[in-house]
C-alpha atoms as a PDB file:
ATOM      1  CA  UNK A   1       8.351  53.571  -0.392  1.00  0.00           C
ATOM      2  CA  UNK A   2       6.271  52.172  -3.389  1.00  0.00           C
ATOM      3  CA  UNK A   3       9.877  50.067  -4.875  1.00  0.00           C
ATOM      4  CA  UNK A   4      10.600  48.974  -1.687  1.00  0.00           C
ATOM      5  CA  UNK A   5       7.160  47.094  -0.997  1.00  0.00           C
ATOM      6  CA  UNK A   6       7.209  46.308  -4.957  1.00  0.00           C
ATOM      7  CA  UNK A   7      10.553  44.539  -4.299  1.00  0.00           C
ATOM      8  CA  UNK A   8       9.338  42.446  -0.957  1.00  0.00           C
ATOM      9  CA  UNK A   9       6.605  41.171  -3.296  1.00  0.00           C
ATOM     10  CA  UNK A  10       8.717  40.067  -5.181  1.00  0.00           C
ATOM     11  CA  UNK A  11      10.889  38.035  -3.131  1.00  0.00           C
ATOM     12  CA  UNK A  12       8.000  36.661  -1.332  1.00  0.00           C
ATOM     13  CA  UNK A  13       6.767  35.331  -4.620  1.00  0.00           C
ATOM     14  CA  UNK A  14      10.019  33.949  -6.103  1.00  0.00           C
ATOM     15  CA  UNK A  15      10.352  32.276  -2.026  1.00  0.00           C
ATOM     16  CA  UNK A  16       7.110  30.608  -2.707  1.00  0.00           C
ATOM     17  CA  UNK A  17       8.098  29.173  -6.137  1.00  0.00           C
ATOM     18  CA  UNK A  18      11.664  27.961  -4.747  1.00  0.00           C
ATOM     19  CA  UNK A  19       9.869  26.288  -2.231  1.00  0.00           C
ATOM     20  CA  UNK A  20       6.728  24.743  -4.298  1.00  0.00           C
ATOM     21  CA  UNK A  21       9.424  23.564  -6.859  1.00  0.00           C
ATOM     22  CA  UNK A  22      11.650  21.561  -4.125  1.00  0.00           C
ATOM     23  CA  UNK A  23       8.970  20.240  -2.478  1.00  0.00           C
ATOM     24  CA  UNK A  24       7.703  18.847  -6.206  1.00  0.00           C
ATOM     25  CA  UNK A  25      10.834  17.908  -6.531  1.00  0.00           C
ATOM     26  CA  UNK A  26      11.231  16.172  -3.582  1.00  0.00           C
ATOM     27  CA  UNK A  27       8.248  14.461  -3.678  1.00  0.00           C
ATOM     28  CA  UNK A  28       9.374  13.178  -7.353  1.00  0.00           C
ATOM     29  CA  UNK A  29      12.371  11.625  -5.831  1.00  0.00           C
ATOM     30  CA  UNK A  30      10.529   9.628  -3.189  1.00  0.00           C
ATOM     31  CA  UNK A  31       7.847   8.443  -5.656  1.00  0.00           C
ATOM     32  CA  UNK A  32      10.102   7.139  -7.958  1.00  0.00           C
ATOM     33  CA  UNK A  33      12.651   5.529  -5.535  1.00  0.00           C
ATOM     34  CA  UNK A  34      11.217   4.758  -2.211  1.00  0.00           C
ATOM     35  CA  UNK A  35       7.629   4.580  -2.508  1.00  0.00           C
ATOM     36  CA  UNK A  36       7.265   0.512  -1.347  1.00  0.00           C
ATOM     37  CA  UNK A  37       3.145   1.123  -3.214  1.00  0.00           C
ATOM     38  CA  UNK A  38       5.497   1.038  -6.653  1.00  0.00           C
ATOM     39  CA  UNK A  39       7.448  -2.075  -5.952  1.00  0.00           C
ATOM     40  CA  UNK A  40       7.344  -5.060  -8.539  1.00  0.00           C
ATOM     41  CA  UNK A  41       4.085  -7.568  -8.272  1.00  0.00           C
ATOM     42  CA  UNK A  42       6.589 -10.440  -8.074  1.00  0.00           C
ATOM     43  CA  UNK A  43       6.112 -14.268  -8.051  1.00  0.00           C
ATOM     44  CA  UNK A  44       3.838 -15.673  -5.427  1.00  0.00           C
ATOM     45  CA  UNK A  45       5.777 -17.517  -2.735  1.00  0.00           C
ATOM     46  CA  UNK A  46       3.951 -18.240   0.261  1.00  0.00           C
ATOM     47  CA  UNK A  47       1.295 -16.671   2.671  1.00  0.00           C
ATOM     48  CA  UNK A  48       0.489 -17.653   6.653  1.00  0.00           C
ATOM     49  CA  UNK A  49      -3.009 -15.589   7.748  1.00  0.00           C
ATOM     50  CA  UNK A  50      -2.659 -13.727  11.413  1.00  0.00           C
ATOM     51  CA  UNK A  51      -4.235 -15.826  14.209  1.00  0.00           C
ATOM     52  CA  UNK A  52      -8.047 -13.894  14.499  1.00  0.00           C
ATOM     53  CA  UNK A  53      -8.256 -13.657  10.325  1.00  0.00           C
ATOM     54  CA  UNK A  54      -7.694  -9.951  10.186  1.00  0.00           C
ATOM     55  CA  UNK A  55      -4.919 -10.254   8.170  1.00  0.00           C
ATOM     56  CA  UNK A  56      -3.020 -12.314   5.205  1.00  0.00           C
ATOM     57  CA  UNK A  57       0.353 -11.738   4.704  1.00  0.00           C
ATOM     58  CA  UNK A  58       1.834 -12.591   1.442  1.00  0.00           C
ATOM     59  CA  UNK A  59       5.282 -12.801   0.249  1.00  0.00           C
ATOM     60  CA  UNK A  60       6.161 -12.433  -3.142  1.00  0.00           C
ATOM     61  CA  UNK A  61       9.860 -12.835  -5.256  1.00  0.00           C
ATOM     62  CA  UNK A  62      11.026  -9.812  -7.570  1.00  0.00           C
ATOM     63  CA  UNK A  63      13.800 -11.246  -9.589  1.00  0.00           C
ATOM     64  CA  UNK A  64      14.361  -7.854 -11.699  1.00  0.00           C
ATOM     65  CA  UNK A  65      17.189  -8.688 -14.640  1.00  0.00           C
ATOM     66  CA  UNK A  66      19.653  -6.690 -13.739  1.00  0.00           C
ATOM     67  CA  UNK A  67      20.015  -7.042  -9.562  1.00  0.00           C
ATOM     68  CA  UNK A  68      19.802  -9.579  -6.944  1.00  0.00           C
ATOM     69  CA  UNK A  69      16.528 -11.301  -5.969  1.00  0.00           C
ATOM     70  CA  UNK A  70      13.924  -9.401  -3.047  1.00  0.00           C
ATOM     71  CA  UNK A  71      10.906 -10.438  -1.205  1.00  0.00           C
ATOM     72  CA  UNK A  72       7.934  -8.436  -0.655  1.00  0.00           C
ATOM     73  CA  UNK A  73       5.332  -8.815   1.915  1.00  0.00           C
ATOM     74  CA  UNK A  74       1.912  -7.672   1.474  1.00  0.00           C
ATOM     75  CA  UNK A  75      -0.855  -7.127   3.819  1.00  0.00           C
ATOM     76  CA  UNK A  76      -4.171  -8.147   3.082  1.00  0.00           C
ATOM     77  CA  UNK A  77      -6.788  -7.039   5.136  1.00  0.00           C
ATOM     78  CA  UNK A  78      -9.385  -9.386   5.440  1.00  0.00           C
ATOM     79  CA  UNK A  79     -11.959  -7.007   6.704  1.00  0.00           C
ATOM     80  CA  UNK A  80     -11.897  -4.364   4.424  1.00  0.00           C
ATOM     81  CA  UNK A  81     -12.754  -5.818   0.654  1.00  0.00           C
ATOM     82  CA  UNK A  82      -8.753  -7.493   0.269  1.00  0.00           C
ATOM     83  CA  UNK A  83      -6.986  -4.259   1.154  1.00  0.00           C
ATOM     84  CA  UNK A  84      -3.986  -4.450   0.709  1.00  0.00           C
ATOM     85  CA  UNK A  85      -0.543  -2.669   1.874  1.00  0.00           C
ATOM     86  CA  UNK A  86       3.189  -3.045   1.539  1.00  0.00           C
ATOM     87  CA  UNK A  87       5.159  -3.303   4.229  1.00  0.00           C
ATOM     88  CA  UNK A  88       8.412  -5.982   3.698  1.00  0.00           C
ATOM     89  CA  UNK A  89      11.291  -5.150   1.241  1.00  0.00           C
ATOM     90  CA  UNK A  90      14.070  -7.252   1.154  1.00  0.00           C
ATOM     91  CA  UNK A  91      17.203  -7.276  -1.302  1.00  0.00           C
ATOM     92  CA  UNK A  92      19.162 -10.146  -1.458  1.00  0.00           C
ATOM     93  CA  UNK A  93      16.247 -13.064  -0.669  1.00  0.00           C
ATOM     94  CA  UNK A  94      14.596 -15.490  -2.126  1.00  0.00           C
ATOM     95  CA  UNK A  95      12.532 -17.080   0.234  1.00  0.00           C
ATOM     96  CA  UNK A  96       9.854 -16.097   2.830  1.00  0.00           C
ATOM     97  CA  UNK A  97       9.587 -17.198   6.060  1.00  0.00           C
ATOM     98  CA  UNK A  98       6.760 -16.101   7.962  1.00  0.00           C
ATOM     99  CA  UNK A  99       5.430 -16.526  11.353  1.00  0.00           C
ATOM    100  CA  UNK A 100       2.573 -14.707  13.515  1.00  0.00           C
ATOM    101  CA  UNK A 101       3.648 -14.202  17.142  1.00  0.00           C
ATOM    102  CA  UNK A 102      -0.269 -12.986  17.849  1.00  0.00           C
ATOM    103  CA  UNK A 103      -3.217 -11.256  16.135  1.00  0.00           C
ATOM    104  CA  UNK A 104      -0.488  -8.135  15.579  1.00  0.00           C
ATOM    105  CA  UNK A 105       2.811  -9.069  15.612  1.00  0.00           C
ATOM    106  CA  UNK A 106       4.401 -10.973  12.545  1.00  0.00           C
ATOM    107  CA  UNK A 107       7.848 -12.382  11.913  1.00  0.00           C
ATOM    108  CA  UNK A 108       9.262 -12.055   8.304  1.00  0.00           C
ATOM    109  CA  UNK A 109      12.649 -13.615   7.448  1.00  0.00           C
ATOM    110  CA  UNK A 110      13.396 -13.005  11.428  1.00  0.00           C
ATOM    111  CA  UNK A 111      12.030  -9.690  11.563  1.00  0.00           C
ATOM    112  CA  UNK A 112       9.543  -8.606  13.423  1.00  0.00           C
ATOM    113  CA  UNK A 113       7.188  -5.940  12.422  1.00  0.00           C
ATOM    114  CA  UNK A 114       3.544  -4.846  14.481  1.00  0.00           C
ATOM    115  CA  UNK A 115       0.846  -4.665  11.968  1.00  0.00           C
ATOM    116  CA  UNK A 116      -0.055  -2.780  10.012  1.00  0.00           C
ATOM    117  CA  UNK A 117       1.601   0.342  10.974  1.00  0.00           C
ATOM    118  CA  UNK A 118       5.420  -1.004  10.919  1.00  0.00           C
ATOM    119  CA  UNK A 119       7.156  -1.800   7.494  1.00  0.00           C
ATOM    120  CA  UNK A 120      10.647  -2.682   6.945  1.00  0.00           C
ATOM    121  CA  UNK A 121      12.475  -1.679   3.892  1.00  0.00           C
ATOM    122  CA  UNK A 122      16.116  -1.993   2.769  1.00  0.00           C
ATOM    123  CA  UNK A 123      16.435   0.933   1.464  1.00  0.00           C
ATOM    124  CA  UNK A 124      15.873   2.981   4.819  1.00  0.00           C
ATOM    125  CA  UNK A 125      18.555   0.659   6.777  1.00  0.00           C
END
């Protein structure tokens, strides 16, 4: 009886560290390749600010060495201190186009995203 509860303990713990050490691992592999708060500053393009002043939205151009250009749009938040979030990543631009539909609802490079929960990234397409 005794080896055979000693033995469940012991799968239980190696089942914990499996799963603690794939989730790290995981979470390692989105930081370092999809997380859009880790994208490059860029050049400063352009920025249009929504209709009511909530928000700013500025583009920016990454023009890393070795790849095509990309455009990133921040959000500024004009309410809360210059928050800001990312939520436009585009590969192969080099220009920003940007146009505010209403207070929530922006148009980047002809796609439309409601702020400031939507983002669009390449890399999820």
């Amino acid at each position: 009886m005794i080896k055979g509860a000693k033995q469940k303990k012991i799968v239980k713990i190696i089942l914990i560290i499996t799963f603690l050490f794939v989730g790290f691992i995981g979470y390692g592999v989105y930081w370092a390749f999809f997380d859009m708060n880790r994208l490059p500053r860029g050049e400063y393009l352009t920025e249009e600010t929504s209709p009511d002043g909530t928000y700013t939205l500025k583009a920016y151009l990454s023009s890393p060495s070795l790849s095509s250009d990309a455009v990133r749009g921040e959000l500024v938040f004009n309410e809360r201190n210059g928050k800001t979030k990312n939520i436009y990543w585009n590969y192969r631009e080099s220009t920003a186009k940007i146009k505010w539909l209403d207070n929530k609802t922006v148009v980047i490079n002809g796609r439309t995203l409601e702020v400031p929960n939507e983002r669009f990234d390449f890399r999820n397409q």
